[in-house]
C-alpha atoms as a PDB file:
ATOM      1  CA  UNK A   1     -73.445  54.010 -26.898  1.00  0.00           C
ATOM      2  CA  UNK A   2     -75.690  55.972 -28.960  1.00  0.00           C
ATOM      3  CA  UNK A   3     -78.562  56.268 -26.894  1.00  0.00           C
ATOM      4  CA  UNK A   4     -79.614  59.680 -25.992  1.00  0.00           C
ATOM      5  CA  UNK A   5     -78.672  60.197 -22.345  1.00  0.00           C
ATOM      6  CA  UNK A   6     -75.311  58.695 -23.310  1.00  0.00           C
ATOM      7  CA  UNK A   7     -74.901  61.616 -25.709  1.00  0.00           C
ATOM      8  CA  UNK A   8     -76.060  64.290 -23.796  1.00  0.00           C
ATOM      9  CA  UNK A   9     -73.594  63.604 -21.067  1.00  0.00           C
ATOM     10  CA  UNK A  10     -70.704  63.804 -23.336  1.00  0.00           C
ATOM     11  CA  UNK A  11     -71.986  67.119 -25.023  1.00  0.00           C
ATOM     12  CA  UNK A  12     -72.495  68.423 -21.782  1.00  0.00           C
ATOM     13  CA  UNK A  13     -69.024  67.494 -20.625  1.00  0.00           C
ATOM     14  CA  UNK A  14     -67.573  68.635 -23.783  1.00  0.00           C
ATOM     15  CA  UNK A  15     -69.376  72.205 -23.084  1.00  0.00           C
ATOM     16  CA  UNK A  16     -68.184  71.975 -19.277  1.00  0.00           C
ATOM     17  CA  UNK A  17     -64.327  71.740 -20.523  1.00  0.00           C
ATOM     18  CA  UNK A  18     -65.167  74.764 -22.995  1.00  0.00           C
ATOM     19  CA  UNK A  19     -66.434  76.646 -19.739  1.00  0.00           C
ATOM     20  CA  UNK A  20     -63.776  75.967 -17.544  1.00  0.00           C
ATOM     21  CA  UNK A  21     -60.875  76.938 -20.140  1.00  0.00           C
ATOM     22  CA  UNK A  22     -62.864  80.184 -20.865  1.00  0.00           C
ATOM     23  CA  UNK A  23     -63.035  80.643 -17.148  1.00  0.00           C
ATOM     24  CA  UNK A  24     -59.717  80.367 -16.982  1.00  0.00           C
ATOM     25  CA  UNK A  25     -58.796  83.021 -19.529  1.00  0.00           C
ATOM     26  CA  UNK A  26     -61.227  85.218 -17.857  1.00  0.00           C
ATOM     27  CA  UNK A  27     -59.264  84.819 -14.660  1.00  0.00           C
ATOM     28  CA  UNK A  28     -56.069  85.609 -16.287  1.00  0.00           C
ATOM     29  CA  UNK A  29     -57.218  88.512 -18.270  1.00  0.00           C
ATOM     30  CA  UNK A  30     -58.667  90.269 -15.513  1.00  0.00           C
ATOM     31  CA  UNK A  31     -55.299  89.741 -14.066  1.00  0.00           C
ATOM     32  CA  UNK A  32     -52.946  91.237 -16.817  1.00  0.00           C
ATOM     33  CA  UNK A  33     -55.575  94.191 -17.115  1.00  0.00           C
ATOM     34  CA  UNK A  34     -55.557  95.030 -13.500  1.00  0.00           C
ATOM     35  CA  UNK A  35     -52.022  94.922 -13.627  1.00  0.00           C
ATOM     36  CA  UNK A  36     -52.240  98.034 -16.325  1.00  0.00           C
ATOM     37  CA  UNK A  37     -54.586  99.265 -14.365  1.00  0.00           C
ATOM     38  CA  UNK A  38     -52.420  99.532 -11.011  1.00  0.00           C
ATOM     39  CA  UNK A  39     -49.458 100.661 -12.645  1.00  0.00           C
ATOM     40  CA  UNK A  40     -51.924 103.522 -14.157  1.00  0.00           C
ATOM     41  CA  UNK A  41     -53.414 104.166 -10.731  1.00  0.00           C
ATOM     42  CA  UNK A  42     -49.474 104.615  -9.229  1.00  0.00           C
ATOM     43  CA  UNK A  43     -48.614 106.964 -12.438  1.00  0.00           C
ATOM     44  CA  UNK A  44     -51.813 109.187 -11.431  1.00  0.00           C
ATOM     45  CA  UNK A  45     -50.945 109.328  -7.916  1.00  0.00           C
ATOM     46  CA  UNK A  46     -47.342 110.274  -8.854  1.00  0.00           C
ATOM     47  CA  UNK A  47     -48.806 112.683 -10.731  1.00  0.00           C
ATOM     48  CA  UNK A  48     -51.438 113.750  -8.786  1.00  0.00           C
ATOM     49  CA  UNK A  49     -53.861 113.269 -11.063  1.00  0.00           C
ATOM     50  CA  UNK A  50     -57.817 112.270 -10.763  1.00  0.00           C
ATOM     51  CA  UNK A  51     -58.358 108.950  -9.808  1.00  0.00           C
ATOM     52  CA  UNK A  52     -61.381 108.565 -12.305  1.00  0.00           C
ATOM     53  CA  UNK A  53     -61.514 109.967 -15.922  1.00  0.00           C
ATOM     54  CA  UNK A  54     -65.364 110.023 -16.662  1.00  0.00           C
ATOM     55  CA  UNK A  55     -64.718 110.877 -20.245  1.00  0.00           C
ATOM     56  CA  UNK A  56     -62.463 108.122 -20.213  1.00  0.00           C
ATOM     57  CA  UNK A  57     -64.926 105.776 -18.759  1.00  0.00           C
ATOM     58  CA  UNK A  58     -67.793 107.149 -20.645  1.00  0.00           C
ATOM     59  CA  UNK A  59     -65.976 106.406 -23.957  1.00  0.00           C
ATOM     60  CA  UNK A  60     -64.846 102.513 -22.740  1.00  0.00           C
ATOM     61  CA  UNK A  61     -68.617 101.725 -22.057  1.00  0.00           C
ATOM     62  CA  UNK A  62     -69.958 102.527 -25.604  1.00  0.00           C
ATOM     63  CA  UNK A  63     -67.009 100.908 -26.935  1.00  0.00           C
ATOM     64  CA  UNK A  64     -67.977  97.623 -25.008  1.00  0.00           C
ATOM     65  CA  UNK A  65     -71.299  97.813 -25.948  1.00  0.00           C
ATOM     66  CA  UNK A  66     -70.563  97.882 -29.203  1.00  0.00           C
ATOM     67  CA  UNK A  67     -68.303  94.912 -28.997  1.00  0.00           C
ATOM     68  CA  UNK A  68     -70.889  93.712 -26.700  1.00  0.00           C
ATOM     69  CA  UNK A  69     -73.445  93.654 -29.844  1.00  0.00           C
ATOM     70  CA  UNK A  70     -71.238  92.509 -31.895  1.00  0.00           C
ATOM     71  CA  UNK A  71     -70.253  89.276 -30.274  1.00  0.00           C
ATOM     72  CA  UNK A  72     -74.010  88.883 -29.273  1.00  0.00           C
ATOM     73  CA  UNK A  73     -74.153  89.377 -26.131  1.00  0.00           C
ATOM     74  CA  UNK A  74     -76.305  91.663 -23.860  1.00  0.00           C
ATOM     75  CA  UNK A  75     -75.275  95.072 -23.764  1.00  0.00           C
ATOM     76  CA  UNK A  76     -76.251  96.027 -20.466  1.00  0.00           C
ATOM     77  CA  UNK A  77     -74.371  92.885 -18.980  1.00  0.00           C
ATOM     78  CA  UNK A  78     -71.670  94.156 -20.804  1.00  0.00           C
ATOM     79  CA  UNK A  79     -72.289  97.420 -19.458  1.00  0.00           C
ATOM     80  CA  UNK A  80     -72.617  96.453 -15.737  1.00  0.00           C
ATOM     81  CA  UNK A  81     -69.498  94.219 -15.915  1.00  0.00           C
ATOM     82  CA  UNK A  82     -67.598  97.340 -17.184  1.00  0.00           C
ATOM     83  CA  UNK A  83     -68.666  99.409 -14.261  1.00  0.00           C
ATOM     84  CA  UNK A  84     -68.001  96.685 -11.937  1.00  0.00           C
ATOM     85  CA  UNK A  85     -64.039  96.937 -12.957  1.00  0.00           C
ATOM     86  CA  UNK A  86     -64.503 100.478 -13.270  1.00  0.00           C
ATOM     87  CA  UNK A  87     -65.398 100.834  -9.480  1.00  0.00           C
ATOM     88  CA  UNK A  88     -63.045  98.595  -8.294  1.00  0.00           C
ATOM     89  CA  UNK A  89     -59.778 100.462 -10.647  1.00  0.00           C
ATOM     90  CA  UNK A  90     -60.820 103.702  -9.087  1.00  0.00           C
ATOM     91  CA  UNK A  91     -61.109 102.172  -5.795  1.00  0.00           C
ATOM     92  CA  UNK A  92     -57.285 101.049  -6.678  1.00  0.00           C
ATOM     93  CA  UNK A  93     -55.788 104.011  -8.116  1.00  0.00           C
ATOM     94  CA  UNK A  94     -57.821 106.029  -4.848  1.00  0.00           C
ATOM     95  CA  UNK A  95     -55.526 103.579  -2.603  1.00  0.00           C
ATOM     96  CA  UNK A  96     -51.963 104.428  -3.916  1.00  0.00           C
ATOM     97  CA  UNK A  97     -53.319 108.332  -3.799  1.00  0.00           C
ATOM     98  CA  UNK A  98     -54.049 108.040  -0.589  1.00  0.00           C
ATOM     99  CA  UNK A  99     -50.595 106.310   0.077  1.00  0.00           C
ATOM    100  CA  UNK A 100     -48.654 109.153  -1.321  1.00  0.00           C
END
């Protein structure tokens, strides 16, 4: 069971798994965060506060870049993915403003 293809499978299967449970922590970190995030978006439109902080923002995407480079992986997917949850929190927190 040594020849090559043999082995290849089983690395590749063994990387598949590795995906799949990352995946899967992905999934349920995005959940817990947007959970923060929605109670945040209520507090603000209890509040009546802004539903976006730029400075706020502005400050979380050179903090993920930096983490970003650090863990060696592209900045600027880093960067998009940020403002892709960044959109979609505002678009939350301008949802419960609009429902008070």
């Amino acid at each position: 069971m040594s020849d090559p293809v043999t082995v290849a499978a089983h690395v590749l299967r063994d990387h598949r798994a590795s995906i799949d449970r990352l995946d899967a922590i992905l999934v349920y970190t995005l959940g817990e965060r947007f959970k923060h995030t929605q109670a945040v978006g209520k507090l603000k439109a209890e509040h009546d506060l802004p539903p976006s902080d730029p400075n706020r923002e502005a400050d979380q995407i050179a903090r993920l870049e930096d983490l970003a480079k650090r863990a060696d992986l592209d900045p600027e997917f880093a960067k998009k993915f940020l403002n892709f949850i960044i959109a979609e929190v505002i678009q939350h927190h301008q949802h419960h403003a609009e429902k008070i």
